[in-house]
PDB file of N, CA and C in Angstrom:
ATOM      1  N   UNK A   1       2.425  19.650   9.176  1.00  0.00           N
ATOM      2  CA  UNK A   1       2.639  18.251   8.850  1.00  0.00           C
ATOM      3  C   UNK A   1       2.944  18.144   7.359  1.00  0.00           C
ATOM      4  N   UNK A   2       3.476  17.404   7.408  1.00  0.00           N
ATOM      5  CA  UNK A   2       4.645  17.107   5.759  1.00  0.00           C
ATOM      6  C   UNK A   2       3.263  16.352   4.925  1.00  0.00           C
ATOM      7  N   UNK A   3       3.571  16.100   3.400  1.00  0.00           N
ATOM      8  CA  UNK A   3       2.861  15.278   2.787  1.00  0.00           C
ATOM      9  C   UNK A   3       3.016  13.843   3.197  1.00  0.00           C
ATOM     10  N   UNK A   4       4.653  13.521   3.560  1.00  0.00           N
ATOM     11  CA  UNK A   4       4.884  11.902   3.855  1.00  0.00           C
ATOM     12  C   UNK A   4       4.409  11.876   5.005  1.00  0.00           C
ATOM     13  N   UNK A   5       4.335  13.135   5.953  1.00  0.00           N
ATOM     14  CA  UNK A   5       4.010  12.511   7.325  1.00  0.00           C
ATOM     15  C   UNK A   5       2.382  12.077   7.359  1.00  0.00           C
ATOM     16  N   UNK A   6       1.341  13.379   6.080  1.00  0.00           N
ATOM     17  CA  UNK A   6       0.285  12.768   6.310  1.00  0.00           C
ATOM     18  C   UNK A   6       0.093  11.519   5.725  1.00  0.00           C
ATOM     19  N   UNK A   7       0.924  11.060   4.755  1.00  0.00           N
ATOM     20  CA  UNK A   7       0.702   9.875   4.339  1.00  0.00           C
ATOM     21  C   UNK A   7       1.135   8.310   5.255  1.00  0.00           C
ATOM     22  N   UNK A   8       2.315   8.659   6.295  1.00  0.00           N
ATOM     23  CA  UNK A   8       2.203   7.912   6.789  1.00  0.00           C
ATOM     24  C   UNK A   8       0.890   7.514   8.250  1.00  0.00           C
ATOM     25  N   UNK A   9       0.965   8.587   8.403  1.00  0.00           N
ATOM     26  CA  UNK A   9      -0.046   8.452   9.349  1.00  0.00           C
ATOM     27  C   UNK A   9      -1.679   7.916   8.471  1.00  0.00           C
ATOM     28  N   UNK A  10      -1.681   8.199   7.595  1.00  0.00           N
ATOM     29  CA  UNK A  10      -2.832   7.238   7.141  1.00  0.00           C
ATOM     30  C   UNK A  10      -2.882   5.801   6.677  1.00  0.00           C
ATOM     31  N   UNK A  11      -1.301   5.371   6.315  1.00  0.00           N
ATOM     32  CA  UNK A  11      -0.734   3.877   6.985  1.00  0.00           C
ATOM     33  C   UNK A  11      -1.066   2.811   7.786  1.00  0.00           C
ATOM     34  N   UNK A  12      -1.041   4.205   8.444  1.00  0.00           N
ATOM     35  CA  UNK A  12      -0.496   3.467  10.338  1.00  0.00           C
ATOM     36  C   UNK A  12      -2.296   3.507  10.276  1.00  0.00           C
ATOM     37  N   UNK A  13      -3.441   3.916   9.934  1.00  0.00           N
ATOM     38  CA  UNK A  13      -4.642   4.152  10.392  1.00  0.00           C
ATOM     39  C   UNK A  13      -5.588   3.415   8.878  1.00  0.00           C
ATOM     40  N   UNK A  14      -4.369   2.367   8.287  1.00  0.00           N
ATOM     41  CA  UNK A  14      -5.002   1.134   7.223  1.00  0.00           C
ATOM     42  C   UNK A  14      -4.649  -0.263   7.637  1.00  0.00           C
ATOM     43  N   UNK A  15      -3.783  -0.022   9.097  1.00  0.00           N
ATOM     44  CA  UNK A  15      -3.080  -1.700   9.258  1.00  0.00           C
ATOM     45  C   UNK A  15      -4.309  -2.149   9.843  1.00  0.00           C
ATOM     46  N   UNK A  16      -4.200  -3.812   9.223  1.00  0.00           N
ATOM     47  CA  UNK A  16      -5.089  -4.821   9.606  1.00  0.00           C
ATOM     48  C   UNK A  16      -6.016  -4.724   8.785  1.00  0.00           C
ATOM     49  N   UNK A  17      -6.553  -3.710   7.806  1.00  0.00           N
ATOM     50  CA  UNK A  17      -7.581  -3.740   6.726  1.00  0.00           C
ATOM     51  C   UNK A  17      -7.165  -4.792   5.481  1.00  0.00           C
ATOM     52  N   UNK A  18      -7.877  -5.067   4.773  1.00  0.00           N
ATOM     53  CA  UNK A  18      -7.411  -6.091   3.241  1.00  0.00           C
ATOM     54  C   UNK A  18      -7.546  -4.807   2.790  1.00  0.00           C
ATOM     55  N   UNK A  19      -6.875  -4.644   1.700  1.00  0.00           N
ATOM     56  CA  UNK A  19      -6.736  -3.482   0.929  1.00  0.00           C
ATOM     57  C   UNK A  19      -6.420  -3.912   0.002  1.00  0.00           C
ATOM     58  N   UNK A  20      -6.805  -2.932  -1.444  1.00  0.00           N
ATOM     59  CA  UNK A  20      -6.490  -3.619  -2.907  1.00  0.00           C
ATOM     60  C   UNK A  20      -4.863  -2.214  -3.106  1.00  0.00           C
ATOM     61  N   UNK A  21      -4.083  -2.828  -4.044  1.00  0.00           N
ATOM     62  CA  UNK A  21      -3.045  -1.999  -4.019  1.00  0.00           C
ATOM     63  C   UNK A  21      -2.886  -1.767  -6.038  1.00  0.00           C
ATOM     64  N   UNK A  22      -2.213  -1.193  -6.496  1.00  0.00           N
ATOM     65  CA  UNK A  22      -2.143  -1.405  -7.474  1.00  0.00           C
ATOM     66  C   UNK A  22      -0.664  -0.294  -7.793  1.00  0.00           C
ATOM     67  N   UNK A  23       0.219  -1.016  -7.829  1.00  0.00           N
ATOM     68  CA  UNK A  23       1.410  -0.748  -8.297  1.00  0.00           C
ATOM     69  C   UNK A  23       2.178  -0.515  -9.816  1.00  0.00           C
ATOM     70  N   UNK A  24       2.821   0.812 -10.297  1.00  0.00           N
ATOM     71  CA  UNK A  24       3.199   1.355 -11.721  1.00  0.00           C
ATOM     72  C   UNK A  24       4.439   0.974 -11.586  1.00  0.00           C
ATOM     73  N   UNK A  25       5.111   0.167 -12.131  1.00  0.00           N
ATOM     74  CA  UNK A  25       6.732  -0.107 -12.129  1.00  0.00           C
ATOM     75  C   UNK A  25       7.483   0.402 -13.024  1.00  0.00           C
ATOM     76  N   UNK A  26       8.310  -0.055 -13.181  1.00  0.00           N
ATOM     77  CA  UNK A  26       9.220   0.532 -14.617  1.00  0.00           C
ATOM     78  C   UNK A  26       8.829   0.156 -15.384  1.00  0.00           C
ATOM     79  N   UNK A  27       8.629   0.599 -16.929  1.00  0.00           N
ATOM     80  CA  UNK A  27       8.412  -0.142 -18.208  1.00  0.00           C
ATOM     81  C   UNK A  27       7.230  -0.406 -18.376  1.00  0.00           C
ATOM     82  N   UNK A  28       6.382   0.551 -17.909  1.00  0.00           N
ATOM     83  CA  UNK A  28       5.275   0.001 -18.065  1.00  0.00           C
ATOM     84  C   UNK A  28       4.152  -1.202 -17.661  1.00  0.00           C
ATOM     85  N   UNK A  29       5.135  -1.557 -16.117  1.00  0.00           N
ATOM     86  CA  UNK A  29       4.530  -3.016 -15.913  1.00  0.00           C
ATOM     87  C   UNK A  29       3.706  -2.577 -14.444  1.00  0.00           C
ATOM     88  N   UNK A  30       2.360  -2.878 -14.316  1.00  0.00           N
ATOM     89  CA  UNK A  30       1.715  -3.080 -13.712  1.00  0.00           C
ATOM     90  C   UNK A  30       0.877  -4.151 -12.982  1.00  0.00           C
ATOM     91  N   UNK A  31       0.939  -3.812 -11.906  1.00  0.00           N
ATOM     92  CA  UNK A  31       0.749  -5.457 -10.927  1.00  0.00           C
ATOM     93  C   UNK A  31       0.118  -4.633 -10.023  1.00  0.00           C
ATOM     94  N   UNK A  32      -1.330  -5.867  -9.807  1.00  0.00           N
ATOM     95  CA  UNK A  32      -2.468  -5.254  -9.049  1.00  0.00           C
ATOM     96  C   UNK A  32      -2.515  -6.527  -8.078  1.00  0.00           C
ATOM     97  N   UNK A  33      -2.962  -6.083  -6.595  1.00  0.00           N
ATOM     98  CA  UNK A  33      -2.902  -7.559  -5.379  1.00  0.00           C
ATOM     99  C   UNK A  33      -3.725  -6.639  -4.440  1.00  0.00           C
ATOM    100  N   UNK A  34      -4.088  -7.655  -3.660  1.00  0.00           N
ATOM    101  CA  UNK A  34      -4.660  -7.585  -2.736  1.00  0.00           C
ATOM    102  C   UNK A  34      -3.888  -8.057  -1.083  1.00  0.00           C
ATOM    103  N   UNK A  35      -3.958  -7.224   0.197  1.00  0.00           N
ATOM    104  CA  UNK A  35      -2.799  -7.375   0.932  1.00  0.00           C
ATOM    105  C   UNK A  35      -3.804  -6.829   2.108  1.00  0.00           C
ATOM    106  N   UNK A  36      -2.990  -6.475   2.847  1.00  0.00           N
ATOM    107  CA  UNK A  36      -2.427  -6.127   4.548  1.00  0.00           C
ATOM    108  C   UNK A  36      -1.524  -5.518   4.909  1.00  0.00           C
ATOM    109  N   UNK A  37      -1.428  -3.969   5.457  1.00  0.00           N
ATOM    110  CA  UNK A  37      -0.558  -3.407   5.710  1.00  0.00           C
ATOM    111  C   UNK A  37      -0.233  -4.256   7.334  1.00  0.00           C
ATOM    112  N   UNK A  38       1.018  -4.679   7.392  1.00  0.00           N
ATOM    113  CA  UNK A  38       1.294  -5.146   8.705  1.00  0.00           C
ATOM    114  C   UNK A  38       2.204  -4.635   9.458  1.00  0.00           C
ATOM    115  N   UNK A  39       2.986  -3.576   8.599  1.00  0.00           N
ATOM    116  CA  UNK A  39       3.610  -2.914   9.784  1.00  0.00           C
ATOM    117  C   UNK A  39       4.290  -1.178   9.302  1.00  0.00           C
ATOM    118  N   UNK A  40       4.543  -0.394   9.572  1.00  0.00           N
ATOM    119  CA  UNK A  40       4.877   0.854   9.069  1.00  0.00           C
ATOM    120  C   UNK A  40       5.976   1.238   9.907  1.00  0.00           C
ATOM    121  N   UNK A  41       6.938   1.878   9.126  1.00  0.00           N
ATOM    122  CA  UNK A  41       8.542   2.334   9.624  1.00  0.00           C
ATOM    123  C   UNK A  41       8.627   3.300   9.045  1.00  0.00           C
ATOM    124  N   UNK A  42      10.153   4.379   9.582  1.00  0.00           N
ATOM    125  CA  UNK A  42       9.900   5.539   8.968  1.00  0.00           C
ATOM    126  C   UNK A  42      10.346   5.822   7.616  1.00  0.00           C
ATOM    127  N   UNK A  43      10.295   5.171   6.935  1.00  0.00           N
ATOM    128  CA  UNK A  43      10.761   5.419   5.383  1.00  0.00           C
ATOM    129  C   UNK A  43       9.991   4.383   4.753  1.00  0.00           C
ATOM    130  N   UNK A  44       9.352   3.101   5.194  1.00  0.00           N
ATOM    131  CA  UNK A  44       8.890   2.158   4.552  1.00  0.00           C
ATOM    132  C   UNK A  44       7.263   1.850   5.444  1.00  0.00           C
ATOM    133  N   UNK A  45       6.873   0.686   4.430  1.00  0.00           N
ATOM    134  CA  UNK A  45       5.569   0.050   5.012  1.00  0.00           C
ATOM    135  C   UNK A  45       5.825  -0.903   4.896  1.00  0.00           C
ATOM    136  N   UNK A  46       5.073  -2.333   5.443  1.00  0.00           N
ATOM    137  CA  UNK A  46       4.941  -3.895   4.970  1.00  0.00           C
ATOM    138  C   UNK A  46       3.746  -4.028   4.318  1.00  0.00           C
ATOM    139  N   UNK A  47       3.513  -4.570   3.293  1.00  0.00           N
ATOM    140  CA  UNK A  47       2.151  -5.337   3.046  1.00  0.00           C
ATOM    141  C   UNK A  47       2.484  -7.216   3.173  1.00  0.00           C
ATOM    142  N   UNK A  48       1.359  -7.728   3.613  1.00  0.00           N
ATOM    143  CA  UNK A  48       1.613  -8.926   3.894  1.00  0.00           C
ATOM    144  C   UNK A  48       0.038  -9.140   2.576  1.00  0.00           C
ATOM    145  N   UNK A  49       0.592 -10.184   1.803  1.00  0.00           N
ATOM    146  CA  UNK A  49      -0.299 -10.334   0.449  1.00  0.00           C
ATOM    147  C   UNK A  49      -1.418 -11.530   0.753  1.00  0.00           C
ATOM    148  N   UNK A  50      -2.537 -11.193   0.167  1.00  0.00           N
ATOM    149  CA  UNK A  50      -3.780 -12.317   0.893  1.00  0.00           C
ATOM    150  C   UNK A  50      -3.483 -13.732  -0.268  1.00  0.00           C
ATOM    151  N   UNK A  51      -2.078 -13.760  -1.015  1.00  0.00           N
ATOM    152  CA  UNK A  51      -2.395 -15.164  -1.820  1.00  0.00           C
ATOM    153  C   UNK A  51      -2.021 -16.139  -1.133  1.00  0.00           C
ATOM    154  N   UNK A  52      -0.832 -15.742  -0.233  1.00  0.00           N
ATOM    155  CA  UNK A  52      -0.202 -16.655   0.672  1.00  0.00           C
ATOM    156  C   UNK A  52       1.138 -15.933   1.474  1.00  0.00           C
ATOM    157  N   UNK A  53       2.566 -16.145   1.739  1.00  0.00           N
ATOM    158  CA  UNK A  53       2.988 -15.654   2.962  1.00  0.00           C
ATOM    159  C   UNK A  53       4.123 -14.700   2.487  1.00  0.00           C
ATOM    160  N   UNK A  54       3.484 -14.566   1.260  1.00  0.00           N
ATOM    161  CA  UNK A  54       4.691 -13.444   0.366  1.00  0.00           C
ATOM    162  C   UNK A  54       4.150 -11.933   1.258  1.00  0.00           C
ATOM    163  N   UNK A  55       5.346 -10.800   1.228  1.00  0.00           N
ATOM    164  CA  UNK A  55       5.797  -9.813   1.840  1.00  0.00           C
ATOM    165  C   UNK A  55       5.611  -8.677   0.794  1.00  0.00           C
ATOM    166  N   UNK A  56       5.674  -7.428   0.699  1.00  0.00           N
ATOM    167  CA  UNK A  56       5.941  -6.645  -0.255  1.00  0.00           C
ATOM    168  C   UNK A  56       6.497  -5.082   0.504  1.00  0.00           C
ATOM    169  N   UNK A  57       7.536  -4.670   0.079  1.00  0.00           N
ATOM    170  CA  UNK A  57       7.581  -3.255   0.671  1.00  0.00           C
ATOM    171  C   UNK A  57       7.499  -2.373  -0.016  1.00  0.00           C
ATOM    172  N   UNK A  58       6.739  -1.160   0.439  1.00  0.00           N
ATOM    173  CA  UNK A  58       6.825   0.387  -0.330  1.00  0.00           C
ATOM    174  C   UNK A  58       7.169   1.421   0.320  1.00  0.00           C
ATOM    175  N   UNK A  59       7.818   2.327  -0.377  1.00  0.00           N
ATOM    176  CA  UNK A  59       7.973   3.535   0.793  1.00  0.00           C
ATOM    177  C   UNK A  59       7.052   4.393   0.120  1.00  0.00           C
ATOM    178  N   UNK A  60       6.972   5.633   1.527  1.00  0.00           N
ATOM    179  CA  UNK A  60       6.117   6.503   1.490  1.00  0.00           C
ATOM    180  C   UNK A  60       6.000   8.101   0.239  1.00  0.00           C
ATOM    181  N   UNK A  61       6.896   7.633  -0.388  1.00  0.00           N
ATOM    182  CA  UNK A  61       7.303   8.581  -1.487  1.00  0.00           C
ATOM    183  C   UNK A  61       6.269   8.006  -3.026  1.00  0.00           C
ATOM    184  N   UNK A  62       6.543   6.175  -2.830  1.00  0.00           N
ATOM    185  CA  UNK A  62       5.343   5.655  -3.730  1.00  0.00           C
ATOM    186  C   UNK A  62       4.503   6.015  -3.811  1.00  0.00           C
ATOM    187  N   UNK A  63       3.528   6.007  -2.426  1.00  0.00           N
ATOM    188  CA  UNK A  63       2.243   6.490  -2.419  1.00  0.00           C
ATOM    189  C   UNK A  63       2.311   8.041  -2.734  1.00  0.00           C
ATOM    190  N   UNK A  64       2.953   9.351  -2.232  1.00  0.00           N
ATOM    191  CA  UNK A  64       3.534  10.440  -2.990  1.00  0.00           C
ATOM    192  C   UNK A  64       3.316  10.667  -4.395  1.00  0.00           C
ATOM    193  N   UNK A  65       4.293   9.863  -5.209  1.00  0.00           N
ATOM    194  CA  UNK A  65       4.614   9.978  -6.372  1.00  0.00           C
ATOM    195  C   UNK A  65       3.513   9.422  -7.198  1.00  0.00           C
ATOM    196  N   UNK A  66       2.384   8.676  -6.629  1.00  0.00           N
ATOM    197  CA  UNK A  66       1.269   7.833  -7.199  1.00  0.00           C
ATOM    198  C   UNK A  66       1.563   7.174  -8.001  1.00  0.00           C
ATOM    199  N   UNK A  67       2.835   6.081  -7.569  1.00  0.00           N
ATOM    200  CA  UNK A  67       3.194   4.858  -8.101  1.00  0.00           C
ATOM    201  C   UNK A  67       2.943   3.735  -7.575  1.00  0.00           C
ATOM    202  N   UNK A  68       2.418   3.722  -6.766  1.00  0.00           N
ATOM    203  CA  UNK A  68       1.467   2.830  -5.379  1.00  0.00           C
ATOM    204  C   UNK A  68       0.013   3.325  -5.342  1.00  0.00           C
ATOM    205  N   UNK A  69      -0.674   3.036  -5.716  1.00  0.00           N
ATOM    206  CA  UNK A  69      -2.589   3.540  -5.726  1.00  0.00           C
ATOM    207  C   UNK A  69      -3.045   2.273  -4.641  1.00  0.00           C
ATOM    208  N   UNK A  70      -3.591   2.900  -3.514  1.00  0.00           N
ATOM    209  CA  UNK A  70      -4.301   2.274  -2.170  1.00  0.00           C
ATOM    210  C   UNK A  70      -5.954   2.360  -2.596  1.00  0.00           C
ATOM    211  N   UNK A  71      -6.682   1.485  -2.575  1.00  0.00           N
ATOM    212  CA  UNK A  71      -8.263   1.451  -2.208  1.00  0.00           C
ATOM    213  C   UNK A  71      -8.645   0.883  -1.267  1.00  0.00           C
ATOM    214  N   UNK A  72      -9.361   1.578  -0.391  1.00  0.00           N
ATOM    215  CA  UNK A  72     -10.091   0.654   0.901  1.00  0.00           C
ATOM    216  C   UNK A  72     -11.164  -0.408  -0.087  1.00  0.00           C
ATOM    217  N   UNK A  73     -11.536  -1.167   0.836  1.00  0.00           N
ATOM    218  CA  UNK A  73     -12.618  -1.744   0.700  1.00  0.00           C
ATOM    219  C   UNK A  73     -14.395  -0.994   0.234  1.00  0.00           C
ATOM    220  N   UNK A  74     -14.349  -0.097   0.701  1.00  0.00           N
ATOM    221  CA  UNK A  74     -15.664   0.898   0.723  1.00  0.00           C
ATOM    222  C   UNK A  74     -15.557   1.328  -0.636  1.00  0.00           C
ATOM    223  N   UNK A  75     -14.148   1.477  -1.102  1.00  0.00           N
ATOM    224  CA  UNK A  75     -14.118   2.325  -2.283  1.00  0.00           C
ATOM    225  C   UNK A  75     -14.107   1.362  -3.725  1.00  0.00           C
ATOM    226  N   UNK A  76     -13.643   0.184  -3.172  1.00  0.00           N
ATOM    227  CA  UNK A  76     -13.711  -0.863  -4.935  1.00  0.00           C
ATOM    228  C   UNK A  76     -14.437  -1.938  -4.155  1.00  0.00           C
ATOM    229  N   UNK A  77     -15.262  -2.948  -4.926  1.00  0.00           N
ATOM    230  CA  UNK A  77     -15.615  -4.186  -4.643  1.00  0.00           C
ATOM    231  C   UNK A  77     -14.654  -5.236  -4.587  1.00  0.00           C
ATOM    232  N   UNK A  78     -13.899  -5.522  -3.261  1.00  0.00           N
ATOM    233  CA  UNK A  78     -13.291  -6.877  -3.055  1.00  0.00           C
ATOM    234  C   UNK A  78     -14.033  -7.544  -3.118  1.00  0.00           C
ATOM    235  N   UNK A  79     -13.855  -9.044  -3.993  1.00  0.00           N
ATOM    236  CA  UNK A  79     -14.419 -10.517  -3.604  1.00  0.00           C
ATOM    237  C   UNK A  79     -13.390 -11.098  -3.659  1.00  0.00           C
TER     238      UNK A  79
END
């Protein structure tokens, strides 16, 4: 099994959790949210965002490249 494949399969085994995400962009810009994986494809994911009915996509190379950082719930304090 590939790195993307184990990564997607641990995706597919976060949908329906709130999850905190925290995303490295270009330039230095960082943006941290809180979401819902709602659906997984083979090159991409959905997060559906808990502020309201905004969407976000990442592919599986993000999480890879650790430009996408995932925390369950168990692991940071959501409130």
């Amino acid at each position: 099994m590939t790195a993307i494949e184990k990564i997607k399969s641990r995706m597919d085994s976060y949908k329906g959790q709130e999850l905190y995400f925290r995303f490295h962009g270009s330039r230095n810009q960082i943006e941290e949210f809180y979401g819902t994986i709602t659906s997984t494809y083979d090159s991409v994911f959905i997060i559906s965002l808990k502020e309201g009915q905004f969407i976000k996509s990442f592919s599986y190379s993000d999480v890879l490249m650790r430009k996408l950082v995932i925390a369950t719930k168990s692991s940071i304090d959501i409130s």
